[in-house]
N, C-alpha and C. Protein backbone atom coordinates (compact mmCIF):
# COMPACT_ATOMS: atom_id res chain seq x y z
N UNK A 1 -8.87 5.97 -4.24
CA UNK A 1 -9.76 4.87 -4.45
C UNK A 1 -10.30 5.00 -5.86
N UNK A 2 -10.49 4.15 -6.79
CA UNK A 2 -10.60 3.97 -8.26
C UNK A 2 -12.20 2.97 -7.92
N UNK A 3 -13.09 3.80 -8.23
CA UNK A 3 -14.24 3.45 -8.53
C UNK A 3 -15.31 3.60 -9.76
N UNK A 4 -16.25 3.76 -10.35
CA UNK A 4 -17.17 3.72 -11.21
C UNK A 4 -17.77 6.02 -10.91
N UNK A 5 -17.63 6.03 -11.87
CA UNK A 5 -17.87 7.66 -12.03
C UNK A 5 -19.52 7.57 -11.46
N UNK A 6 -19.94 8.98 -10.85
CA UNK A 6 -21.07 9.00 -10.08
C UNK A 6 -21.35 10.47 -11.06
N UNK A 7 -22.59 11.16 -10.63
CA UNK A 7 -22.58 12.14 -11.19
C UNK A 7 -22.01 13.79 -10.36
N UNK A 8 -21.49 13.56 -9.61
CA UNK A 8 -20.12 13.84 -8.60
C UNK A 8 -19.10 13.52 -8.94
N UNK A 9 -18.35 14.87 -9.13
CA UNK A 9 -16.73 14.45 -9.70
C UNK A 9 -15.67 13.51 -7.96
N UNK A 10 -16.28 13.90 -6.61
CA UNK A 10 -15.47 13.42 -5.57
C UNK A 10 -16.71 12.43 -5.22
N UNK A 11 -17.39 11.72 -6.16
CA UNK A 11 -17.69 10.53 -4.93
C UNK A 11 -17.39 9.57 -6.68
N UNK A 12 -17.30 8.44 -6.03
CA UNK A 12 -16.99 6.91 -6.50
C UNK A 12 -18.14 5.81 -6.30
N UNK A 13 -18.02 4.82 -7.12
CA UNK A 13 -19.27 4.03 -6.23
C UNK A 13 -18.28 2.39 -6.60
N UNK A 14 -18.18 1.62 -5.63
CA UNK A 14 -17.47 0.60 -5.68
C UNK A 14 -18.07 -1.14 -5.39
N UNK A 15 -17.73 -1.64 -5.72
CA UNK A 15 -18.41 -3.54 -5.29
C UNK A 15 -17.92 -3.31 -3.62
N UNK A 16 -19.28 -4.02 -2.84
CA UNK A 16 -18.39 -4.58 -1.58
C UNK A 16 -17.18 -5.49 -1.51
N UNK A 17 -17.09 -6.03 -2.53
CA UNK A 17 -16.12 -7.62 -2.25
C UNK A 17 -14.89 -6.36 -2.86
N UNK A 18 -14.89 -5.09 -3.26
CA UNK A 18 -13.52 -4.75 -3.16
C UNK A 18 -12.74 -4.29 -1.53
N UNK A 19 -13.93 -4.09 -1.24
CA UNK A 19 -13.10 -3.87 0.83
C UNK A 19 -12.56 -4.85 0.98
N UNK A 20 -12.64 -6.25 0.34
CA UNK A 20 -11.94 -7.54 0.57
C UNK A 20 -10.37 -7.16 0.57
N UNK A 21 -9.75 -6.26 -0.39
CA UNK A 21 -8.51 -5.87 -1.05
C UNK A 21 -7.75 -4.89 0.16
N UNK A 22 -8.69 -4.22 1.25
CA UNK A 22 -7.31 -3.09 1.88
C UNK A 22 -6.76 -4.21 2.71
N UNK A 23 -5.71 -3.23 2.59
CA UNK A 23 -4.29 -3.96 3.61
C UNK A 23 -4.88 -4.42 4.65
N UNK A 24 -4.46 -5.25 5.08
CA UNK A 24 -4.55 -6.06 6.61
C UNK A 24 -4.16 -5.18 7.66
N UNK A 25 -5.22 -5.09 8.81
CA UNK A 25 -5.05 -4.14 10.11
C UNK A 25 -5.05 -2.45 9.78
N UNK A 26 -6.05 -2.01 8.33
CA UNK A 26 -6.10 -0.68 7.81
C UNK A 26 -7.47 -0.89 7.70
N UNK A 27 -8.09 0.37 7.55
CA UNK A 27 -8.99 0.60 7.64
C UNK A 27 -9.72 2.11 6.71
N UNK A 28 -10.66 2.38 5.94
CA UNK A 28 -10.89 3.37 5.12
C UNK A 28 -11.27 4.15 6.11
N UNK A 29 -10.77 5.42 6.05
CA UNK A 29 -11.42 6.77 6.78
C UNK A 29 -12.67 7.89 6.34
N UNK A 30 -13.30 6.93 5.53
CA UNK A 30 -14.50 7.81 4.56
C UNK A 30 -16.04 6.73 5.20
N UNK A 31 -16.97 7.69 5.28
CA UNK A 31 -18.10 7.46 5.08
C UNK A 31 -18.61 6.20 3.75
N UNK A 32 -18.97 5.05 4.21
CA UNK A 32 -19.54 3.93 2.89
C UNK A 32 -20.97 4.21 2.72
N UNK A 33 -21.80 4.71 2.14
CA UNK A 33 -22.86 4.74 1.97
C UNK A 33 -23.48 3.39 1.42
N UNK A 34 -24.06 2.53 1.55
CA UNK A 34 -24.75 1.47 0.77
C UNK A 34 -25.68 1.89 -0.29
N UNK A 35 -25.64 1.48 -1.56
CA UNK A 35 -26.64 1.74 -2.62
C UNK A 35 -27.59 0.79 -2.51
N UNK A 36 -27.40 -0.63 -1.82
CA UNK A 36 -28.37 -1.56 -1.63
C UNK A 36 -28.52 -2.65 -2.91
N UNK A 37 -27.49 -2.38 -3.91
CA UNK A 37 -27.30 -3.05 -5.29
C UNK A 37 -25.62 -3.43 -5.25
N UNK A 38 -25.08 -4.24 -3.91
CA UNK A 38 -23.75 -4.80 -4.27
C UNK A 38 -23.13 -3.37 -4.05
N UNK A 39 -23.31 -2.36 -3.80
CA UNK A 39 -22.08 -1.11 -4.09
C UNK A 39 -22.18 -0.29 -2.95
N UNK A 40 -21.06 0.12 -3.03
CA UNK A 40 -20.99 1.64 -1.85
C UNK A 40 -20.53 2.72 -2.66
N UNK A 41 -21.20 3.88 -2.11
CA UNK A 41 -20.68 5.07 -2.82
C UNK A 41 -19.48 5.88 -1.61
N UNK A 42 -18.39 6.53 -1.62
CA UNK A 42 -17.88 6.78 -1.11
C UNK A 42 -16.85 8.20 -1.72
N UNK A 43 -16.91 9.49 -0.90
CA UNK A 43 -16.32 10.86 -1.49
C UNK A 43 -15.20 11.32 -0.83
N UNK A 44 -14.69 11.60 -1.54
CA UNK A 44 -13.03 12.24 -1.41
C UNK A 44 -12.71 13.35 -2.17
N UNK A 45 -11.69 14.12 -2.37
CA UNK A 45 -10.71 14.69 -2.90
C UNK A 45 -10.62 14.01 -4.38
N UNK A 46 -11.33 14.77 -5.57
CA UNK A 46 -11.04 13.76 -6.79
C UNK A 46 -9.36 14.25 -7.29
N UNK A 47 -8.80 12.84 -7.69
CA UNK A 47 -7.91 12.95 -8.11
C UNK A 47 -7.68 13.69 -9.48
N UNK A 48 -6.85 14.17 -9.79
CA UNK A 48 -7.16 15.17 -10.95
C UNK A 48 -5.74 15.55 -11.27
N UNK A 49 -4.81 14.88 -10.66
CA UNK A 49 -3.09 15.26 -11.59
C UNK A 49 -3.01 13.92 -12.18
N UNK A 50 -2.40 14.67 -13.65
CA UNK A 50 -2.74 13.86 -15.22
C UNK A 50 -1.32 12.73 -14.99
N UNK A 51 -0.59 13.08 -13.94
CA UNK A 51 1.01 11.90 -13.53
C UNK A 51 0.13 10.90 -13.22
N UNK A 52 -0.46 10.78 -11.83
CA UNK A 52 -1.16 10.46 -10.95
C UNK A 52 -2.75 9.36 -12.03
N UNK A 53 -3.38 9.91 -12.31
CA UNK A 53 -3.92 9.57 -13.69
C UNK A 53 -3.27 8.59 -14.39
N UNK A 54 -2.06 8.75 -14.83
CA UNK A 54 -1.75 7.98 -16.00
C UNK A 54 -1.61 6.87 -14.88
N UNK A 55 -0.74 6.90 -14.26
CA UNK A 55 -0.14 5.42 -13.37
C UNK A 55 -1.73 4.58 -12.99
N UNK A 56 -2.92 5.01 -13.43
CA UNK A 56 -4.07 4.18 -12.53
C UNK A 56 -4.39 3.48 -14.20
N UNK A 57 -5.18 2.35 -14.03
CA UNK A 57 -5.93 1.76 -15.06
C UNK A 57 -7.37 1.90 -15.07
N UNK A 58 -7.88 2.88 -15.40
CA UNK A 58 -8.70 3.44 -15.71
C UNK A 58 -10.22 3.04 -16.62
N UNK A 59 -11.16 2.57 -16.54
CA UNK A 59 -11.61 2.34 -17.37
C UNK A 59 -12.87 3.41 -17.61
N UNK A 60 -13.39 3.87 -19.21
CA UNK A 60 -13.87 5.15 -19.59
C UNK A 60 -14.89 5.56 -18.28
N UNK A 61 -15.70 4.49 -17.79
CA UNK A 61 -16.72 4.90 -16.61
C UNK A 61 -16.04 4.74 -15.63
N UNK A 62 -14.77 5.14 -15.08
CA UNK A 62 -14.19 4.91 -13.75
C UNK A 62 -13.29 6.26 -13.25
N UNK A 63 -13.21 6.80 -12.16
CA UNK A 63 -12.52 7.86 -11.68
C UNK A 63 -11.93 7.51 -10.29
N UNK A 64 -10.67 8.42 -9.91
CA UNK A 64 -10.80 8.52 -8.81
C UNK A 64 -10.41 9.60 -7.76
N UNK A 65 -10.63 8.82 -6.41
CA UNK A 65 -10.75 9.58 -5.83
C UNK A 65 -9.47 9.39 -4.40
N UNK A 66 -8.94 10.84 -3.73
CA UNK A 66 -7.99 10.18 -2.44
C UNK A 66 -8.97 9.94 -1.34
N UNK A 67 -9.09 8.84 -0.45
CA UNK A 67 -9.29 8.70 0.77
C UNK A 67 -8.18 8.33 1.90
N UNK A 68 -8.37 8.73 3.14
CA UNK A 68 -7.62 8.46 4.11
C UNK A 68 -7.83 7.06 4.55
N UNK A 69 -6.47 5.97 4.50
CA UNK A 69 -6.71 4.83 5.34
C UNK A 69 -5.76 5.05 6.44
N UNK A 70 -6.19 4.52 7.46
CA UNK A 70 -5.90 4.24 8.99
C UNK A 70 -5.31 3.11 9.39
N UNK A 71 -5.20 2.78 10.14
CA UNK A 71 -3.95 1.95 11.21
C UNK A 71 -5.46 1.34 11.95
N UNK A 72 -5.89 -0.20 11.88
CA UNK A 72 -6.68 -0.38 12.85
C UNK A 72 -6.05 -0.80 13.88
N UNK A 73 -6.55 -0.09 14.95
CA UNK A 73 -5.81 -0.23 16.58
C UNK A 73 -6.61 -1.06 17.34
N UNK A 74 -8.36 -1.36 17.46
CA UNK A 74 -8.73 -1.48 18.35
C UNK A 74 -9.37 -2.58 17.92
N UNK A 75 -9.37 -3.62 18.41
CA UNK A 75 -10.36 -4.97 17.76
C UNK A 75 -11.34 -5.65 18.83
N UNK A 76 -11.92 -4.50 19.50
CA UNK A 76 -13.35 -4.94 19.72
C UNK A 76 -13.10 -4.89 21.65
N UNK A 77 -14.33 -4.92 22.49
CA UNK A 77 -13.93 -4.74 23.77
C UNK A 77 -13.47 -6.07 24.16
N UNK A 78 -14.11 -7.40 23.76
CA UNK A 78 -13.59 -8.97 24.55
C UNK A 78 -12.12 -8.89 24.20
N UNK A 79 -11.31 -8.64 22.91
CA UNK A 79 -10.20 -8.19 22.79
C UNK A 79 -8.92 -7.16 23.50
N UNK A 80 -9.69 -6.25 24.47
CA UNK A 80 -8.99 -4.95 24.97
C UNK A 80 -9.15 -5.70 26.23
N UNK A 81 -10.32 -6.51 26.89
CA UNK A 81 -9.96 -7.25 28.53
C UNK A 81 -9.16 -7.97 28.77
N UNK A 82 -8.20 -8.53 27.30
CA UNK A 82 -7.04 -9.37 27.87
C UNK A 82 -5.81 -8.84 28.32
């Protein structure tokens, strides 16, 4: 996840309207903290191989980080009684 540098090398801090962007029927496997200013902060595994690095677009205040996304399976109980 490519977010805005925190003063934590494994957390990120990101816009809500980017959750708009994961894949359809996935889901992030990390803790969203709300900052209460448009953003979530969210920590992972910072990325840190310079391959890996180059392939991202980067901007000087931005880092990132790996999180686990998931397979959403379950869409709610009125959904599981049919």
């Amino acid at each position: 996840m490519q977010g805005w540098v925190t003063g934590d090398p494994g957390k990120v801090e990101i816009p809500h309207l980017l959750l708009g962007f994961v894949e359809a029927d996935t889901f992030l496997g990390v803790t969203l903290s709300d900052t209460g200013r448009g953003t979530f902060t969210l920590s992972g595994r910072p990325v840190t191989d310079s391959e890996t690095l180059s392939g991202l677009d980067l901007a000087e205040d931005e880092g990132a980080i790996e999180v686990p996304v998931s397979e959403r399976k379950f869409y709610g109980v009125a959904a599981a009684a049919r």
